[in-house]
Protein backbone atom coordinates (compact mmCIF):
# COMPACT_ATOMS: atom_id res chain seq x y z
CA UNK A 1 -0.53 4.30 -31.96
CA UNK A 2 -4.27 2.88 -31.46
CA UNK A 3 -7.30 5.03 -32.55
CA UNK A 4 -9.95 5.02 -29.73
CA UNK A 5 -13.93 5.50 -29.99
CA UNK A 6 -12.47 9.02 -28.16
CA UNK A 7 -11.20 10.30 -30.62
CA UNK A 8 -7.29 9.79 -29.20
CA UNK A 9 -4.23 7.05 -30.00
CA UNK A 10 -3.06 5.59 -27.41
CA UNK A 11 0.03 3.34 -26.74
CA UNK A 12 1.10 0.79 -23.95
CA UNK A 13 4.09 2.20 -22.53
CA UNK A 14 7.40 -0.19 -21.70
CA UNK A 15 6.79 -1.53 -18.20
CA UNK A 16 10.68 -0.42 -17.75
CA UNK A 17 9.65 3.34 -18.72
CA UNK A 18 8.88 5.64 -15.30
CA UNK A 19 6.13 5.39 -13.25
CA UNK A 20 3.26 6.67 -11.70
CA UNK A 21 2.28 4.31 -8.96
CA UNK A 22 1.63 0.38 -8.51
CA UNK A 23 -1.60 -0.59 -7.79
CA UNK A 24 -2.63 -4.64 -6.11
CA UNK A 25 -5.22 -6.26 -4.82
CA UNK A 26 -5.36 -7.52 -1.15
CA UNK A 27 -5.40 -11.75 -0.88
CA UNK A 28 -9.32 -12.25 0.18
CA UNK A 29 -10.51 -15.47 -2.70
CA UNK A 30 -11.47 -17.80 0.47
CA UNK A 31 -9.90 -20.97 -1.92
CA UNK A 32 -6.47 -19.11 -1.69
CA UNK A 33 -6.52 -18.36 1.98
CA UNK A 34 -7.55 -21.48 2.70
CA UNK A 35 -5.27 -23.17 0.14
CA UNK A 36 -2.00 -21.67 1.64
CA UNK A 37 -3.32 -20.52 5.12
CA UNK A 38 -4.55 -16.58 5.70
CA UNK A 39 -1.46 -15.07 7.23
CA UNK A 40 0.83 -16.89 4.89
CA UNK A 41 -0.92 -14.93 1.61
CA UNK A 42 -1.18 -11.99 3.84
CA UNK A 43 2.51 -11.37 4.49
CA UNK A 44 3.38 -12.70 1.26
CA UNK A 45 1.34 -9.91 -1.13
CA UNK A 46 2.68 -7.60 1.36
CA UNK A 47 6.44 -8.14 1.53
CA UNK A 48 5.69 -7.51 -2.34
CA UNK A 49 4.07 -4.05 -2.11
CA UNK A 50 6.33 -2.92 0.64
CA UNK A 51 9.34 -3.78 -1.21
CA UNK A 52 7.91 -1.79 -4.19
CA UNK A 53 6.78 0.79 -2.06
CA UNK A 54 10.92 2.09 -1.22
CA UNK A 55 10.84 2.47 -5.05
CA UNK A 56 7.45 4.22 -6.02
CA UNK A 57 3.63 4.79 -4.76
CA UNK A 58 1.97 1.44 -3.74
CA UNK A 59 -2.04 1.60 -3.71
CA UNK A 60 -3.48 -1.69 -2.05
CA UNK A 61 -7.53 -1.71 -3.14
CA UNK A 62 -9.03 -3.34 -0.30
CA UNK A 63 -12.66 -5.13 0.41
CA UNK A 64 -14.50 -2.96 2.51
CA UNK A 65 -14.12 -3.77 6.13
CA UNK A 66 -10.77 -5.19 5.84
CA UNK A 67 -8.26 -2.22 5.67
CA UNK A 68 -7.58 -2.61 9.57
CA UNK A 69 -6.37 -6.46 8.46
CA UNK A 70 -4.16 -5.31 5.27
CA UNK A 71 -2.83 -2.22 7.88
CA UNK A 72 -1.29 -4.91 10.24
CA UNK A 73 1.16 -6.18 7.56
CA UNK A 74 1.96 -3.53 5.20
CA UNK A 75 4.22 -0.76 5.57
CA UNK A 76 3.04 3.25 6.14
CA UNK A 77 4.26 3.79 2.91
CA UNK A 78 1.52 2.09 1.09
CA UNK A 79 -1.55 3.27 0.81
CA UNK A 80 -5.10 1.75 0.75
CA UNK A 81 -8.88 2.43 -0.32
CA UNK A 82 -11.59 -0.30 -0.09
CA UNK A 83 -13.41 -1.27 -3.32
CA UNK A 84 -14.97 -5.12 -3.56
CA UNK A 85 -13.10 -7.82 -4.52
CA UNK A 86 -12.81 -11.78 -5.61
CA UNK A 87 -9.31 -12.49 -6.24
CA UNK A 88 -5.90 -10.58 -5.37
CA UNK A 89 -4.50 -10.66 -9.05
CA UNK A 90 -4.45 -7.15 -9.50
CA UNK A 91 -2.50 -7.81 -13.02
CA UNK A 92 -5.27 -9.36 -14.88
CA UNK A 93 -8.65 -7.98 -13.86
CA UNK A 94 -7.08 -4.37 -13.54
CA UNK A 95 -6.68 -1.75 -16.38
CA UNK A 96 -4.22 -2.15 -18.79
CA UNK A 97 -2.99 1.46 -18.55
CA UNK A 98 -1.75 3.40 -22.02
CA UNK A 99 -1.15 6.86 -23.16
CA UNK A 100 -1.40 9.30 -25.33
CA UNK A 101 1.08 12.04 -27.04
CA UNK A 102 -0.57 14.62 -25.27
CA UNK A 103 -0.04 13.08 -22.23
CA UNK A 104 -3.78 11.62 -21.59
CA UNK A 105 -3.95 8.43 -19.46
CA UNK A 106 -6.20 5.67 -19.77
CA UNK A 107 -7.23 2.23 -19.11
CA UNK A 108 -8.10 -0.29 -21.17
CA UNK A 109 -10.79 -2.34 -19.03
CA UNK A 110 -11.10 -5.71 -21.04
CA UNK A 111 -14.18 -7.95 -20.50
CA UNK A 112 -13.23 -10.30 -17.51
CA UNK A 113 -14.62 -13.72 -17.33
CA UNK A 114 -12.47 -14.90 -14.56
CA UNK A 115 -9.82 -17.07 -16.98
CA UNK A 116 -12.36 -18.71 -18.78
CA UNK A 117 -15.38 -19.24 -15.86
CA UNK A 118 -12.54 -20.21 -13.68
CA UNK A 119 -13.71 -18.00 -10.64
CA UNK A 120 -17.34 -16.97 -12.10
CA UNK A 121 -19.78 -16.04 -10.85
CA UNK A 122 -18.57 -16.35 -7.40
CA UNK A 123 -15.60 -13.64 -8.15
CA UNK A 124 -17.47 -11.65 -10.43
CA UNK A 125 -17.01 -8.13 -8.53
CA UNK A 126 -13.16 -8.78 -10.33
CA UNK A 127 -15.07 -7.42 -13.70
CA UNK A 128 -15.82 -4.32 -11.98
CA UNK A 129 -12.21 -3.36 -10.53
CA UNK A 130 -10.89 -1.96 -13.77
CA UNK A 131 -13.27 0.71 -13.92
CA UNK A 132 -12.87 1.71 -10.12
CA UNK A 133 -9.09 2.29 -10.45
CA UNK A 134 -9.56 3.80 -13.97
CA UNK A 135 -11.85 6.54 -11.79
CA UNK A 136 -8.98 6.75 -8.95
CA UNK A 137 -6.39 7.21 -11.29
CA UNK A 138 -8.00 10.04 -13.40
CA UNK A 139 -7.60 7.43 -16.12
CA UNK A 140 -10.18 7.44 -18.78
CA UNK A 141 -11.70 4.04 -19.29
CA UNK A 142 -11.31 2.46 -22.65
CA UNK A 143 -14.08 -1.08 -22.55
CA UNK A 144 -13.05 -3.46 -24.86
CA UNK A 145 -15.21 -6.39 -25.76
CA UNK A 146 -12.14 -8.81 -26.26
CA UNK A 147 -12.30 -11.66 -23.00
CA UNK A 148 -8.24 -11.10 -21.96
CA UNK A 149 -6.05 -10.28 -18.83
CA UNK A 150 -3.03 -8.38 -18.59
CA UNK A 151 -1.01 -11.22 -17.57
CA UNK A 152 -1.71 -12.36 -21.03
CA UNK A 153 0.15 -9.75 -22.85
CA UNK A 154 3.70 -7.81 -22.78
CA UNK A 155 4.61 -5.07 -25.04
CA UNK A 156 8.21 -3.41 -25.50
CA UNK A 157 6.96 0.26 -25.98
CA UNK A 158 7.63 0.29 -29.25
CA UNK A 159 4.99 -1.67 -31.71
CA UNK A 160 5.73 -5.35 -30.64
CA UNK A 161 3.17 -7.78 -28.42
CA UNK A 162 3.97 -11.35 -26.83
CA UNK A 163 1.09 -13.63 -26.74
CA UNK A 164 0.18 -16.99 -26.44
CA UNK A 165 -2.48 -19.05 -28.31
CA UNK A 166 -3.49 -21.11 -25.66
CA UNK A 167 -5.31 -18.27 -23.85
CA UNK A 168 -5.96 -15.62 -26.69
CA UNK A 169 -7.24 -18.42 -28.58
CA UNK A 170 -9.03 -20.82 -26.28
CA UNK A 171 -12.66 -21.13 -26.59
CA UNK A 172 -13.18 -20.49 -22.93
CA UNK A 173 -12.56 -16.72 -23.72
CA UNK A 174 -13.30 -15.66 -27.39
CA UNK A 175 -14.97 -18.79 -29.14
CA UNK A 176 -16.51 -16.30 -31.75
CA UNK A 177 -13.11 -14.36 -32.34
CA UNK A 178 -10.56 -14.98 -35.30
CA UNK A 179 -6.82 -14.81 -34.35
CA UNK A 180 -7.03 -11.97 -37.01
CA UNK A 181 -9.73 -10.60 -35.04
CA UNK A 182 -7.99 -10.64 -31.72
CA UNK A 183 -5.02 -9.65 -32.73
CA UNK A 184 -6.60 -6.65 -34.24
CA UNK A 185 -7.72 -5.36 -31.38
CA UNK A 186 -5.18 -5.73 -28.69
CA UNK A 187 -3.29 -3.98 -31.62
CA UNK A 188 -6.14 -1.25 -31.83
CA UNK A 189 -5.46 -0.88 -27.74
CA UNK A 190 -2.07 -1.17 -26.95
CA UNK A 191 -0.72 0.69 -29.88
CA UNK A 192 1.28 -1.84 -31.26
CA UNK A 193 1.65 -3.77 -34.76
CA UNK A 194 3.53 -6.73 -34.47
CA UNK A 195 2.57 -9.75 -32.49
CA UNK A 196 4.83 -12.83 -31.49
CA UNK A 197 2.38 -15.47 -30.79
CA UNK A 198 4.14 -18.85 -28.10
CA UNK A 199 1.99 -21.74 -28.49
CA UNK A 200 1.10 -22.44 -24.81
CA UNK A 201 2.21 -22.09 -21.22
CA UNK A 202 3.71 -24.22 -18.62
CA UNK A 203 1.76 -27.30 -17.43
CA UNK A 204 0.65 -26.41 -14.19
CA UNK A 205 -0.56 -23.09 -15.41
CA UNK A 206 -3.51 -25.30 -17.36
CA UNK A 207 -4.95 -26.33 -14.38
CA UNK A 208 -8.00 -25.61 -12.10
CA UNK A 209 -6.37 -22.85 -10.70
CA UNK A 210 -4.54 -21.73 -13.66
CA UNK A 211 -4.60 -19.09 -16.47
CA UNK A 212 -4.16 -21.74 -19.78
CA UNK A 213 -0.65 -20.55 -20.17
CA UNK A 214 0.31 -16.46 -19.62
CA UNK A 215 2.52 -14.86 -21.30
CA UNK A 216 4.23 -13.21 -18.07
CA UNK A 217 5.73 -17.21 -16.87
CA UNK A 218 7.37 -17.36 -20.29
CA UNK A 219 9.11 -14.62 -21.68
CA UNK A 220 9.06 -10.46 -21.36
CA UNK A 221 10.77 -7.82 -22.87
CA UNK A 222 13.42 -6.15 -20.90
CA UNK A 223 14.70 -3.62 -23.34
CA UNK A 224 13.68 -3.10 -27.35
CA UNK A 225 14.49 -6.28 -28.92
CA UNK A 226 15.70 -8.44 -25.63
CA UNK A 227 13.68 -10.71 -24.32
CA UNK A 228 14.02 -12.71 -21.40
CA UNK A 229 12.32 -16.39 -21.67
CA UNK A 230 11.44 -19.13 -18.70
CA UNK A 231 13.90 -22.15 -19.60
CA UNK A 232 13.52 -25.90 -18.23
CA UNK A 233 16.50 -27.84 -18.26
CA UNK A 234 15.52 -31.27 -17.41
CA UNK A 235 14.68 -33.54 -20.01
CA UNK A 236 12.15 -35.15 -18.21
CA UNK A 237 10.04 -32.40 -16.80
CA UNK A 238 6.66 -31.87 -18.81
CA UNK A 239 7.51 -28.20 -19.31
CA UNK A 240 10.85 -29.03 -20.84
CA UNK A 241 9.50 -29.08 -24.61
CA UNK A 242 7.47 -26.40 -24.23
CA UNK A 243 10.24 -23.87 -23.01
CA UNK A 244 12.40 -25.24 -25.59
CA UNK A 245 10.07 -24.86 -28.45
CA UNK A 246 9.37 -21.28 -27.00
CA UNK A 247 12.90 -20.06 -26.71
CA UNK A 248 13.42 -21.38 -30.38
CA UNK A 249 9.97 -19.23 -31.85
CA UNK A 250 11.68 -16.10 -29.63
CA UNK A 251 15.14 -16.31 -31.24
CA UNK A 252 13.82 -16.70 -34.61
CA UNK A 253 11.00 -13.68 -34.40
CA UNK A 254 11.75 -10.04 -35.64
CA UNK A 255 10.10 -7.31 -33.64
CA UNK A 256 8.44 -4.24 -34.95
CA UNK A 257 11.42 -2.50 -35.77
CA UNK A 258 12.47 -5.20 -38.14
CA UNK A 259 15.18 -6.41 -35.12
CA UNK A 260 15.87 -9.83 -34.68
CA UNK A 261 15.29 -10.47 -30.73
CA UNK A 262 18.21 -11.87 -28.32
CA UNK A 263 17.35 -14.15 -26.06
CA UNK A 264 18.44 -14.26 -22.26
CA UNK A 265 17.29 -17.87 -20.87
CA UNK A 266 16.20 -17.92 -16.65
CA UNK A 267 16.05 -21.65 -15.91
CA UNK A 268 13.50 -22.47 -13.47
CA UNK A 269 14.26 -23.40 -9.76
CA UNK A 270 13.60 -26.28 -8.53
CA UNK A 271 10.36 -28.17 -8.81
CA UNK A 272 8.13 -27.13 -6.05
CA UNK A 273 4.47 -28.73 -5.26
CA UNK A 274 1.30 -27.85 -3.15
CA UNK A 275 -0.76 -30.49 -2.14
CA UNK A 276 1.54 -33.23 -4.87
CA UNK A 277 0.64 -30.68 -7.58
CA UNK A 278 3.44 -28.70 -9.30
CA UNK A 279 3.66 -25.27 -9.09
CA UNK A 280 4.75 -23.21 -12.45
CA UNK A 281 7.43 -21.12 -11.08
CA UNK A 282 9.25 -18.47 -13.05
CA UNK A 283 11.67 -15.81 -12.45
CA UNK A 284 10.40 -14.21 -15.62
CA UNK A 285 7.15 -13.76 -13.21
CA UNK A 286 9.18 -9.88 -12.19
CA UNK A 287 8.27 -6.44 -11.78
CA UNK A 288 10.10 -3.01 -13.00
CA UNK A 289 9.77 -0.26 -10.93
CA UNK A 290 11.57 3.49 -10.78
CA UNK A 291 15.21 2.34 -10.26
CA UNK A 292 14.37 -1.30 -9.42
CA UNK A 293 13.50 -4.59 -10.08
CA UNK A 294 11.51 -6.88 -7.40
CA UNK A 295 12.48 -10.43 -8.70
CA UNK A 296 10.52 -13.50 -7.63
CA UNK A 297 12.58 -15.93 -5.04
CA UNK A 298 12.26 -19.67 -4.31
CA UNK A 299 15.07 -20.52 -1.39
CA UNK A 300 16.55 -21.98 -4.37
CA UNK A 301 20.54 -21.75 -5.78
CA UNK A 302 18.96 -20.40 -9.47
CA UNK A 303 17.89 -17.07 -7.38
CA UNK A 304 21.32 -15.75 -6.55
CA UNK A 305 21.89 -16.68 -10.70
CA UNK A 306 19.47 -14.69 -11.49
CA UNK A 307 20.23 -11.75 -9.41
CA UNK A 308 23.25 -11.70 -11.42
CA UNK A 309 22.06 -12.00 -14.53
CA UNK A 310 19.48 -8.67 -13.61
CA UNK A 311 22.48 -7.29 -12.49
CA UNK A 312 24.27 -6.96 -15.24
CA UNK A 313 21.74 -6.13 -17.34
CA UNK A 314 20.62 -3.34 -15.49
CA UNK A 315 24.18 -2.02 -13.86
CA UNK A 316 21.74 1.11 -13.14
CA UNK A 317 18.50 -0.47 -11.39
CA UNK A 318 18.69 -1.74 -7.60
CA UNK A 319 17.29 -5.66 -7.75
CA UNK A 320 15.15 -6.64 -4.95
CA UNK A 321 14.07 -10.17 -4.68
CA UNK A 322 11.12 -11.37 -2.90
CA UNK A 323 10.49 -14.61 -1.28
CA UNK A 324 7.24 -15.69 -4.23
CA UNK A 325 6.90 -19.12 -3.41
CA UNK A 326 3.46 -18.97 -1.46
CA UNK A 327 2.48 -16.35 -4.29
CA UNK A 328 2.80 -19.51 -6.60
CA UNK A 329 1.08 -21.70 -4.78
CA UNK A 330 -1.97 -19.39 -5.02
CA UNK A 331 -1.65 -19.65 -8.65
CA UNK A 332 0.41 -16.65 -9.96
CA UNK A 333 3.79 -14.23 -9.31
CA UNK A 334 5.05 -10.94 -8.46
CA UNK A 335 3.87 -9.69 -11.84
CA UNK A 336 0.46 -11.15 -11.16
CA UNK A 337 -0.23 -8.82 -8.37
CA UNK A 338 0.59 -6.00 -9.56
CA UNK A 339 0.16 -3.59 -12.35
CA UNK A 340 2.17 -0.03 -12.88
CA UNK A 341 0.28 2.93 -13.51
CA UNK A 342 2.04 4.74 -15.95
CA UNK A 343 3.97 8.04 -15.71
CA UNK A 344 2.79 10.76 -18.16
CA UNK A 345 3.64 14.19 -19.00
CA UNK A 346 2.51 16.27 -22.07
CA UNK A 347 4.39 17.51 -24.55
């Protein structure tokens, strides 16, 4: 557990533990609309939150005036409220929610710079979104003064964070910061102790429209001391070394409980481009939710392999996959856009 200046400890739960609610953010950056075309982002973000919504709550924050537009494609189920907005990636510039034995829920609201001055200042109402669903969530808000998004970080529940250096570590973020420092402090928030550091991401997530390399395209936890990891098979694809040096770090890494993690690889699908430029599809890129998983598809032959592999290792969970390609071209995936709000009860 992580003391707070409030006085409480607070943990990030396992994303695979029960929750509350998912919360997104409605496609309205006008260099994604206009990148894949308006209607084409706007059914895409919400096939997502209507597929979630048949498992749990689905709260779709809005910009004002444009809840009549996000009404025409998503489902009764989910529900809306209008707050501004830049960008649609609900996952990064959102609270990282985490509790406390009593039961208390908060939010950690890191400081958002739009992935390193990526989308700043024009997207700067992003910085502020944290805070507003802290305050619609009941959530107490927990400001930290670290530069990180939640797609930068996984947790397994129980003391052990995946990282990787090329975004906790790149001067575009926290130039003044040690990796002691940093690491100290998502440690301090999340409530864990042991960090797994990958060296970087996948090549087209270093671009323009990138994040430097995420931690949710390359590997997640999907029970205490399994991890599942993005693999490239070809030899001659640039991301080919990279997922194989990856992989190798993740097999030979102990978690906090002193466990030695297995490793279940999910090759990519095939090579997709927008515009001549690759995309970095993952099916690590998922999202738990009460009695589900919403996997990422690509029309591709890998997706009904990886169906199967979620399928067996979760003979208990209904897996849902989700046509994600035009989520990817906008830069991100399924776990991008979304973030789970916790479930808490006290003791």
């Amino acid at each position: 557990m992580s003391d707070t200046p409030s006085g409480q400890a607070y943990r990030m739960p396992a994303e695979w533990t029960r929750h509350r609610r998912t919360w997104m953010a409605w496609p309205c950056n006008p260099t994604l609309l206009e990148g894949i075309g308006p209607q084409k982002a706007f059914a895409a973000w919400a096939s997502v939150a209507n597929a979630i919504a048949d498992f749990e709550p689905v709260v779709m924050v809005v910009p004002p005036g444009r809840t009549e537009e996000a009404r025409r494609y998503l489902s009764a189920a989910v529900e809306t409220v209008e707050q501004p907005l830049g960008d649609s990636w609900m996952r990064d510039f959102g609270p990282t929610f985490v509790i406390a034995d009593d039961g208390t829920l908060a939010g950690v609201d890191w400081t958002f710079n739009g992935w390193g001055g990526r989308t700043f200042p024009e997207a700067s109402a992003d910085a502020e979104v944290a805070a507003f669903v802290c305050r619609q969530a009941g959530a107490e808000r927990l400001p930290s003064k670290l530069v990180n998004e939640g797609g930068g970080i996984h947790v397994d529940g129980e003391g052990t964070l995946l990282l990787t250096e090329s975004v906790q570590l790149n001067r575009n973020r926290n130039p003044s910061w040690t990796r002691e420092e940093i690491e100290a402090e998502l440690h301090r928030r999340l409530g864990t102790e042991t960090a797994i550091w990958l060296p970087r991401g996948l090549v087209a997530d270093t671009s323009a429209f990138g994040t430097d390399g995420h931690i949710d395209t390359l590997a997640c936890f999907v029970r205490p001391g399994v991890v599942v990891a993005h693999g490239q098979p070809d030899p001659g694809h640039p991301d080919h070394e990279t997922s194989r040096e990856n992989i190798e770090i993740l097999k030979g890494s102990t978690d906090a409980k002193g466990r030695r993690l297995e490793v279940i690889v999910l090759d990519a699908p095939a090579e997709r481009y927008l515009d001549g430029e690759p995309l970095s599809c993952s099916y690590v890129n998922f999202s738990f939710v009460n009695g589900g998983v919403v996997l990422c598809g690509f029309d591709d032959p890998k997706d009904a392999e990886t169906v199967a592999i979620f399928e067996r290792l979760f003979p208990d969970r209904r897996i849902v996959q989700v046509p994600a390609t035009p989520i990817f071209e906008g830069g991100g995936g399924i776990h991008c856009i979304t973030q789970q709000e916790p479930a808490v009860e006290a003791p």
